[in-house]
Protein backbone atom coordinates (compact mmCIF):
# COMPACT_ATOMS: atom_id res chain seq x y z
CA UNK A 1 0.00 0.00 0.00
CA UNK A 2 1.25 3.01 -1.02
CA UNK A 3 2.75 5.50 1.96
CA UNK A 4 0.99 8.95 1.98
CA UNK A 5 1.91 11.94 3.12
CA UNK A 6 -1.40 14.09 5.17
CA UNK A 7 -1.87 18.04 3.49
CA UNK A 8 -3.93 19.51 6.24
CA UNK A 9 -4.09 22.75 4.05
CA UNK A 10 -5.34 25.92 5.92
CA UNK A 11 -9.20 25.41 7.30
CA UNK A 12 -8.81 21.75 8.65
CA UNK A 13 -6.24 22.93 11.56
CA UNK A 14 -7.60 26.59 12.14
CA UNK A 15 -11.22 25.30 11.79
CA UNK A 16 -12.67 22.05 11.81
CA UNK A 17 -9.71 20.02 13.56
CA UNK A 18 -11.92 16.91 14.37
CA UNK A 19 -11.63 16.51 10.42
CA UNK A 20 -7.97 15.84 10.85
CA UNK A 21 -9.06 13.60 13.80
CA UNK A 22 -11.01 11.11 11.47
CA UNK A 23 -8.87 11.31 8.48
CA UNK A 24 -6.11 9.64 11.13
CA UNK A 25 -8.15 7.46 12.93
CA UNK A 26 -10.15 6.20 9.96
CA UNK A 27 -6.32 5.39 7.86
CA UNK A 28 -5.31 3.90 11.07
CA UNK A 29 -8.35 1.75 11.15
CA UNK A 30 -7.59 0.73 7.65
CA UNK A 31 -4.42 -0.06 7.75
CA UNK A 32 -2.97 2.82 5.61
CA UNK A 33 0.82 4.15 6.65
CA UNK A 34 -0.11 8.33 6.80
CA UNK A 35 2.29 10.63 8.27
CA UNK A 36 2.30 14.87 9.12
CA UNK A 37 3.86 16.85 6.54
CA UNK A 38 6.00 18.71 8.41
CA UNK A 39 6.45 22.47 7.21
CA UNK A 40 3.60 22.25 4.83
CA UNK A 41 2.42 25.61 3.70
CA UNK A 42 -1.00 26.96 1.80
CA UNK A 43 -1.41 24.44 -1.22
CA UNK A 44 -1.90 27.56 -2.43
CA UNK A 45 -5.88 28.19 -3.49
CA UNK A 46 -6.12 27.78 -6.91
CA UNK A 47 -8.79 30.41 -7.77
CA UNK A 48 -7.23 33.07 -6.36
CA UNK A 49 -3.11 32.64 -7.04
CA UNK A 50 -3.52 30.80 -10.40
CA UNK A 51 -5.69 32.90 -12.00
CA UNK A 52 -3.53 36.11 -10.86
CA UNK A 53 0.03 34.55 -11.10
CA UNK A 54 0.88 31.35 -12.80
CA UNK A 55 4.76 31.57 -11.85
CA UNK A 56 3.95 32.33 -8.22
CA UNK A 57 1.39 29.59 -7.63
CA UNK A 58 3.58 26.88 -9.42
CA UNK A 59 6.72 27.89 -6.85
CA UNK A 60 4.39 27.69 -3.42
CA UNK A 61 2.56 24.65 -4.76
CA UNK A 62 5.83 22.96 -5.52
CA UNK A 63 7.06 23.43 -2.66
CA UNK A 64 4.49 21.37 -0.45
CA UNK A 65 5.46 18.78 -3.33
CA UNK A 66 8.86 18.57 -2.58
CA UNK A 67 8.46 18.10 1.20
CA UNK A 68 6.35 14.86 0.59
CA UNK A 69 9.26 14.62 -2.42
CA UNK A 70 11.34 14.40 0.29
CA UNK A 71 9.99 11.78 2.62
CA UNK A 72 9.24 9.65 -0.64
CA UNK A 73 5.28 9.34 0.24
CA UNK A 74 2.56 10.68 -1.79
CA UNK A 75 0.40 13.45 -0.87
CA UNK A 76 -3.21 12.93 0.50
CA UNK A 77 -5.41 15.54 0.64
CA UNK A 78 -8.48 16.42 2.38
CA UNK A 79 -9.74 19.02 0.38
CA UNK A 80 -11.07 19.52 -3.06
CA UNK A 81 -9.11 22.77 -3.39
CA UNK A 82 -5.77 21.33 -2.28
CA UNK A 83 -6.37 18.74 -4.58
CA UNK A 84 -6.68 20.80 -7.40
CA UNK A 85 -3.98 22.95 -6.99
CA UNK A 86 -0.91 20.61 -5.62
CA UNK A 87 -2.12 17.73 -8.77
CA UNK A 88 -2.22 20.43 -11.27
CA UNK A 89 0.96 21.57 -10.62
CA UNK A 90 2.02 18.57 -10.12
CA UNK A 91 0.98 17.67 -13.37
CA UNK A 92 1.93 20.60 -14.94
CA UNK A 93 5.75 20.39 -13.70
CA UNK A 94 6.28 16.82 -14.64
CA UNK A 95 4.59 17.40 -18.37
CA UNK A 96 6.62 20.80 -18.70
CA UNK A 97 10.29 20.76 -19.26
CA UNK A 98 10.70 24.46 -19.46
CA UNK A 99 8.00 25.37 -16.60
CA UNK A 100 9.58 23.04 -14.28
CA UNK A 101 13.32 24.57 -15.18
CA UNK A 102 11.77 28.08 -14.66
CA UNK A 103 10.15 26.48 -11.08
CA UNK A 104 13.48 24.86 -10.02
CA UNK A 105 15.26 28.70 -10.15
CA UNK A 106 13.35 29.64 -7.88
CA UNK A 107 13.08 26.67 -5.34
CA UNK A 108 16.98 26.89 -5.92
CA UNK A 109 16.85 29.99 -3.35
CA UNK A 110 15.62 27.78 -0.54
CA UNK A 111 17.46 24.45 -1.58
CA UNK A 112 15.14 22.64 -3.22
CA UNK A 113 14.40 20.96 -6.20
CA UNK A 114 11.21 19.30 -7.91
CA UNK A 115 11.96 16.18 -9.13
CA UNK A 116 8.36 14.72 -9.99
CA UNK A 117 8.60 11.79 -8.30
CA UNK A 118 5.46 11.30 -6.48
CA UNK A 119 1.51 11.32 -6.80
CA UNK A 120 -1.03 13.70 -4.95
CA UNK A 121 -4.29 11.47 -3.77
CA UNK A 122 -7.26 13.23 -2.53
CA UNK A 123 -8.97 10.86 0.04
CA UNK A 124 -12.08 9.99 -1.96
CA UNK A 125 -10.34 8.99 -5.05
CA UNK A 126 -7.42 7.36 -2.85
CA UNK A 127 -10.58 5.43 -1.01
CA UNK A 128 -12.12 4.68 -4.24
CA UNK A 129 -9.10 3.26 -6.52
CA UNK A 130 -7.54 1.83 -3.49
CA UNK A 131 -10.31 0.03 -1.75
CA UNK A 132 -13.38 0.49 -3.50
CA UNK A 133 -16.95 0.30 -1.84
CA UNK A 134 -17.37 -3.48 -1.74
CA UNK A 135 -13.41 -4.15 -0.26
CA UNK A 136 -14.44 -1.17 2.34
CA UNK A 137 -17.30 -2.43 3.32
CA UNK A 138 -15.54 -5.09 4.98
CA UNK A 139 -14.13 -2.66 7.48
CA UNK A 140 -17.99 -1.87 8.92
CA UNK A 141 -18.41 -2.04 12.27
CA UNK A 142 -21.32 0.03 12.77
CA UNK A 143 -23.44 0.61 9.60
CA UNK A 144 -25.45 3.90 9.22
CA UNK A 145 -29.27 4.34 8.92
CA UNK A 146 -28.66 8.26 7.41
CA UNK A 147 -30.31 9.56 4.55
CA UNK A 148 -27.54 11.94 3.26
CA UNK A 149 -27.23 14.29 0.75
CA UNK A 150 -23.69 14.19 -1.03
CA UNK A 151 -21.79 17.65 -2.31
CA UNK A 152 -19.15 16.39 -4.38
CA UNK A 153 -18.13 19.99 -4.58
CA UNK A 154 -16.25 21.60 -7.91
CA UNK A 155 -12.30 20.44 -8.32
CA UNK A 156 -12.72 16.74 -7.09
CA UNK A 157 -13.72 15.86 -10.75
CA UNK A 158 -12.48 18.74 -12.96
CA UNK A 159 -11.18 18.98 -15.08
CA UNK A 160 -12.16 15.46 -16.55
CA UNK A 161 -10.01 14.12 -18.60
CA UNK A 162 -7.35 15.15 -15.66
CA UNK A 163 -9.12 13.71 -12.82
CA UNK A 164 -10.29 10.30 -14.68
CA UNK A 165 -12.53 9.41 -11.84
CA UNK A 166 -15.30 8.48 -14.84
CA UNK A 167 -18.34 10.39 -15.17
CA UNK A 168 -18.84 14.07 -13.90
CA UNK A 169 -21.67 15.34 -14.89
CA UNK A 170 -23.46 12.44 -12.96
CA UNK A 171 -20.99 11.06 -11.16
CA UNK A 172 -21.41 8.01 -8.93
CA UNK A 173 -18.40 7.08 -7.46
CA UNK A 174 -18.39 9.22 -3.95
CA UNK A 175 -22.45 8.11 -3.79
CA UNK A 176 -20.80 4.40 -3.54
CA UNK A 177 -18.37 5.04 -0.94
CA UNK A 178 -21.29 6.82 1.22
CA UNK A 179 -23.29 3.70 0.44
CA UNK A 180 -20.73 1.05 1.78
CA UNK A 181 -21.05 3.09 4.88
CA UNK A 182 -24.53 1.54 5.06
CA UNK A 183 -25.78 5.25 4.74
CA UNK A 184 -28.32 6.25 1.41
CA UNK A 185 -27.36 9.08 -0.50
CA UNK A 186 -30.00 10.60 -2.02
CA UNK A 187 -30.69 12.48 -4.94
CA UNK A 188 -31.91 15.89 -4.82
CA UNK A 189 -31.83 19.15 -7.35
CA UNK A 190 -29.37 21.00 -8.30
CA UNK A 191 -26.64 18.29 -6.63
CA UNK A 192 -23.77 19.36 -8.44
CA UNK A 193 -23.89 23.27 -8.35
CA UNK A 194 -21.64 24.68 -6.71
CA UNK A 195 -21.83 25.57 -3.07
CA UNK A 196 -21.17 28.99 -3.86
CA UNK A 197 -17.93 29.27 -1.92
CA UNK A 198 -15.17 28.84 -4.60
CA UNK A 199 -13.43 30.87 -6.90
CA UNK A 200 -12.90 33.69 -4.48
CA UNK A 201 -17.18 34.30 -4.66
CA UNK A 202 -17.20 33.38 -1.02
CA UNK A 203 -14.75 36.31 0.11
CA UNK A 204 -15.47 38.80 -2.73
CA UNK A 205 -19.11 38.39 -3.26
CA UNK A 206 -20.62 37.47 0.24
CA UNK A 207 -24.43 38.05 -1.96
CA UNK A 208 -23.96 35.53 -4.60
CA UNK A 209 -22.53 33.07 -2.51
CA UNK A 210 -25.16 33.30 -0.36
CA UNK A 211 -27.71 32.64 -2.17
CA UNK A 212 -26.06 30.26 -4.15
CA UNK A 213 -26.13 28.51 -0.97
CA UNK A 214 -29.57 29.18 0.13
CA UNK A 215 -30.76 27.26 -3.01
CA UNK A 216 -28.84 24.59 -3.06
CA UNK A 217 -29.74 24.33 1.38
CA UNK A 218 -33.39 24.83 0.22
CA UNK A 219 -33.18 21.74 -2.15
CA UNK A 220 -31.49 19.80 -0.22
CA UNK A 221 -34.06 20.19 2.87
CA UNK A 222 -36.81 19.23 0.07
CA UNK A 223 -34.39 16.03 -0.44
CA UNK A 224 -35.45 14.82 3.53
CA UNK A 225 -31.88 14.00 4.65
CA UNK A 226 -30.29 13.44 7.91
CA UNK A 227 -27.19 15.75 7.31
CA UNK A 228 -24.75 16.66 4.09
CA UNK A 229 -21.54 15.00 3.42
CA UNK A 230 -18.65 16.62 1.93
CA UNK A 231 -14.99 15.83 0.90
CA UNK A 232 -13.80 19.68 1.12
CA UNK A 233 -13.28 21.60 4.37
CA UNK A 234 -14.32 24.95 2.16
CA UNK A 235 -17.60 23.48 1.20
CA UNK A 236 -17.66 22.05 4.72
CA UNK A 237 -17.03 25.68 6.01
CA UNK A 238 -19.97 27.30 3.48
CA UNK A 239 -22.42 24.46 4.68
CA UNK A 240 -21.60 25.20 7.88
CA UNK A 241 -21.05 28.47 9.38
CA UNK A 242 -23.10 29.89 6.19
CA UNK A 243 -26.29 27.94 6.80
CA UNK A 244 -26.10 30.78 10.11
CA UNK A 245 -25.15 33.39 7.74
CA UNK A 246 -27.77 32.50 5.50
CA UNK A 247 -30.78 32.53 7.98
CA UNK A 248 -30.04 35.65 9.08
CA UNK A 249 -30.05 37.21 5.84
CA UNK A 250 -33.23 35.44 4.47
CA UNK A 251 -34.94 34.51 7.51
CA UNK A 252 -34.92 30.88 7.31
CA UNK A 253 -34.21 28.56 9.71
CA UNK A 254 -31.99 25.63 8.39
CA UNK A 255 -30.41 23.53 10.88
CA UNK A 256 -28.86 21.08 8.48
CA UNK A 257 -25.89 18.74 10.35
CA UNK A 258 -22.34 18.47 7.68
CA UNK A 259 -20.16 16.13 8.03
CA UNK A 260 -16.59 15.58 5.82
CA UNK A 261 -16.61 12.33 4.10
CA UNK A 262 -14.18 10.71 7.23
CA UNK A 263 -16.39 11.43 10.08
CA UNK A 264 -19.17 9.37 8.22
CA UNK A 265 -16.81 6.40 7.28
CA UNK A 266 -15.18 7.07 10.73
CA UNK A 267 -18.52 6.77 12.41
CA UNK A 268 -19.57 3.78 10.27
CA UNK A 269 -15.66 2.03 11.69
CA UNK A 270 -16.78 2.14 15.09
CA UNK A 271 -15.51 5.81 16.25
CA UNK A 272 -17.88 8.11 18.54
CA UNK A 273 -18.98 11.68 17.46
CA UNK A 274 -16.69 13.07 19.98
CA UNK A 275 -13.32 11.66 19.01
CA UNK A 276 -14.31 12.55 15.12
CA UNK A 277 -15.18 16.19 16.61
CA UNK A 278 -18.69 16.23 15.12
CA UNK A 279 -19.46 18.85 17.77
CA UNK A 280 -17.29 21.00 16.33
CA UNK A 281 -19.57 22.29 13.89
CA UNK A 282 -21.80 25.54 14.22
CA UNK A 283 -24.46 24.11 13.60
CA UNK A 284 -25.80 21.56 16.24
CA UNK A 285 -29.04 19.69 15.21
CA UNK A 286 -29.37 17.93 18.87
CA UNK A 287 -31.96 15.12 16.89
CA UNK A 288 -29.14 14.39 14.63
CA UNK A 289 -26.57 14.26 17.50
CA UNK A 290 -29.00 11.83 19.10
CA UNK A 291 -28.91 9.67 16.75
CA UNK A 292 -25.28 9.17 15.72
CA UNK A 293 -24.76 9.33 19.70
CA UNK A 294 -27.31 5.90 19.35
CA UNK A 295 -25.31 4.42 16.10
CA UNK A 296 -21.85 4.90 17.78
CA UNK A 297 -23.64 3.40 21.16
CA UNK A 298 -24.93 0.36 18.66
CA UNK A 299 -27.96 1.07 19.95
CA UNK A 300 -29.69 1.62 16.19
């Protein structure tokens, strides 16, 4: 089994730590050698230092590479923006002689060199290629009676041909890896908009986002689920703290629970809420804490 190297990125640690918590317990659980990356930095985002500065992205991005370079383990990441950054780059500096050169005179300042030598893994499609639904089901200690509804959330799957994770315009793959959880995802309208917190709309267009969000919350609601599930501590962040931003502006009153991908499958392995930091979140639906209080109790 390939050894992995953990890219916390920025919200995970400042944020929601429990999700740091699960990713390690639920690895452990599995059998998977993951490690800190010591000295890891911003991946950095990739709408906001792409788009402005190609050069400047490619030398911060490479530089998380080259740590996990380094320690010869891949990187896993946690979040759909990390993802997309540290594999395009990745990508894009083992495909491109000259970029790569240019890269390498800069990394030169600080002593280091990219060398292309490993893969970055983001923990769905590591789960998925690696295990698959039907091998991980085996690992099931407590299956889930939770209706979810699944964000798979904008750079997990695109670009396509990039990503080859199969279909993205209905994709199925994360659905399955909810489902060996025991859990159902269901379908509901609208599932893969965006959440309305990427490509900088979140911090430069608090409106839009918003209500971006409110639509996809108010479908979702319509849906019947027990909570959202998420492989992206941004979209985790949006469905979070901006369900309380969002009543306030429209008046509503969602109470929706959100969970990252590895506090369901941690749940599902046997772990309790409290050591996957469930409670962490701002919002706190106490009949949803009941019940996954019951399932980790065996008691459903």
């Amino acid at each position: 089994m390939t050894k992995l190297s953990l890219f916390l990125g920025c919200i995970v640690p400042n944020r929601y730590p429990g999700i740091e918590k699960a990713t390690k317990l639920c690895f452990q659980r599995l059998g998977v050698d993951v490690s800190d990356l010591p000295g890891a930095s911003c991946c950095p985002a990739p709408g906001i230092f792409k788009s402005f500065d190609k050069a400047t992205w490619l030398a911060l991005a490479s530089r998380n590479i080259v740590l996990s370079e380094r320690l010869g383990r891949d990187i896993l990441t946690v979040c759909n923006g990390c993802y997309g950054s540290l594999a395009d780059a990745n990508m894009e500096l083992k495909r491109d002689p000259e970029m790569r050169a240019s890269t390498n005179n800069c990394l030169k300042g600080i002593g280091m060199e990219f060398k292309g030598t490993i893969e970055v893994r983001h923990i769905i499609e590591f789960l998925y290629k690696e295990f698959g639904p039907e091998r991980l089901k085996d690992y099931i200690a407590r299956p889930l009676d939770l209706k979810v509804a699944l964000h798979y959330g904008c750079h997990m799957i695109k670009p396509s041909k990039v990503r080859n994770l199969g279909e993205t315009e209905c994709p199925i793959f994360f659905d399955e890896l909810v489902e060996a959880t025991g859990a159902k995802s269901l379908d509901y309208t609208d599932k893969m908009m965006c959440c309305g917190a990427g490509g900088g709309v979140r911090s430069g267009n608090v409106a839009v986002s918003l209500e971006m969000l409110e639509h996809k919350l108010a479908c979702i609601r319509r849906a019947g689920v027990d909570c959202i599930v998420n492989a992206c501590p941004f979209c985790h962040l949006q469905f979070d703290r901006g369900q309380l931003a969002v009543n306030e502006r429209f008046g509503t009153d969602y109470s929706i629970p959100v969970l990252h991908y590895s506090q369901l499958l941690g749940l599902a392995l046997g772990f309790s809420p409290d050591e996957l930091g469930i409670e962490q979140n701002a919002v706190q639906n106490i009949e949803f804490l009941a019940k996954v209080y019951e399932i980790s109790a065996g008691l459903r």
